[in-house]
Protein backbone atom coordinates (compact mmCIF):
# COMPACT_ATOMS: atom_id res chain seq x y z
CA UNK A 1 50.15 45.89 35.63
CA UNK A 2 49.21 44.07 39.00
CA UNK A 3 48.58 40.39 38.73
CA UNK A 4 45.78 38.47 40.79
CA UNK A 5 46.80 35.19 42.30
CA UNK A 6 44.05 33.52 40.10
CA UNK A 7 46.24 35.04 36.83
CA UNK A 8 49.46 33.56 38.70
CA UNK A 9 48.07 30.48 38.96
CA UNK A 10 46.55 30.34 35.85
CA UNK A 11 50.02 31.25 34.12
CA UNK A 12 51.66 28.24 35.90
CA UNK A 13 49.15 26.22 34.90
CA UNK A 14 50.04 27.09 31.15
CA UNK A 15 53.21 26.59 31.56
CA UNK A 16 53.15 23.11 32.67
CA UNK A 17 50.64 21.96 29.75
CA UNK A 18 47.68 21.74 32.78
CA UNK A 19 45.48 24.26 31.08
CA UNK A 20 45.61 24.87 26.81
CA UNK A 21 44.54 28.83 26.24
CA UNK A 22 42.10 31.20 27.68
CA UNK A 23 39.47 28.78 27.56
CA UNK A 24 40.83 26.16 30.01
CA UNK A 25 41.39 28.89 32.40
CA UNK A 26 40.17 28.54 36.56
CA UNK A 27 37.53 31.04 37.50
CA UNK A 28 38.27 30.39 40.86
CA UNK A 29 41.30 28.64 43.22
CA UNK A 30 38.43 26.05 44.10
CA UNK A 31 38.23 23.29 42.17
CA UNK A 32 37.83 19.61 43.31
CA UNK A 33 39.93 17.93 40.23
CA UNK A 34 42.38 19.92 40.24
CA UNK A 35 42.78 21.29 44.17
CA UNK A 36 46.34 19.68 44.80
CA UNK A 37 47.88 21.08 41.84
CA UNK A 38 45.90 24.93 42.60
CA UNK A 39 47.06 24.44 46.23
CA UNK A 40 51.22 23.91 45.07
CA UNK A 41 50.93 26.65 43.02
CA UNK A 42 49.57 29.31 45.25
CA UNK A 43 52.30 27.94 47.85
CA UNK A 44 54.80 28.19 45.35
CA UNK A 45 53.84 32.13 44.71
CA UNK A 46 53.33 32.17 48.32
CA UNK A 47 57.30 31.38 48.81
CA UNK A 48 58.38 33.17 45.89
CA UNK A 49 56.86 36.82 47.02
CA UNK A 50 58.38 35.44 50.53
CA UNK A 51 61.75 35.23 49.50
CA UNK A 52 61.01 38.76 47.24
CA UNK A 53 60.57 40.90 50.31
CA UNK A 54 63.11 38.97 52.03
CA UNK A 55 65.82 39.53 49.77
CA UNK A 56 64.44 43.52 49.41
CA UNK A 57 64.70 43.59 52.99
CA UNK A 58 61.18 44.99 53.24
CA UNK A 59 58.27 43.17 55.38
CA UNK A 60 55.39 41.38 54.04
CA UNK A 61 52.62 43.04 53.77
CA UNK A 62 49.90 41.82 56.35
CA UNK A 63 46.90 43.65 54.38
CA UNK A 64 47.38 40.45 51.76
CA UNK A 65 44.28 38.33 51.69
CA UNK A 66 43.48 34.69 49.76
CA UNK A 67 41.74 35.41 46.33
C-alpha cells in the first residue's frame, strides 16, 4: 500500500509522542504551531527516499510533487 507524505509525517509524529491517535492527526503539512517540526519531517523523508534510490542505483523520480 502507497503512503502519502501527510501519512509519513503523521507516523513520525506518533512516534515521537507529537500527536496521541487518529484524532491528533494533520489534515494538511500547513500548520502554524507546529510548521518547524512538519517541515524536519518532510526533509527527513525527503533524504531518506534520497538515499533509497541512491543506494538502488535508480534516479529520482522528477514527476514527485509536495502534498
Amino acid at each position: 500500500m502507497a503512503k502519502t507524505l501527510l501519512q509519513g509525517v503523521n507516523d513520525v509524529f506518533k512516534r515521537l509522542n507529537l500527536i496521541a491517535g487518529d484524532s491528533g492527526e494533520l489534515s494538511s503539512l500547513t500548520d502554524s504551531a507546529r510548521q518547524q517540526w512538519i517541515d524536519v519531517a518532510v526533509q527527513v523523508w525527503n533524504e531518506a527516499l534520497e538515499e533509497l534510490y541512491s543506494t538502488a542505483e535508480m534516479s529520482f523520480p522528477q514527476e514527485l510533487a509536495e502534498n
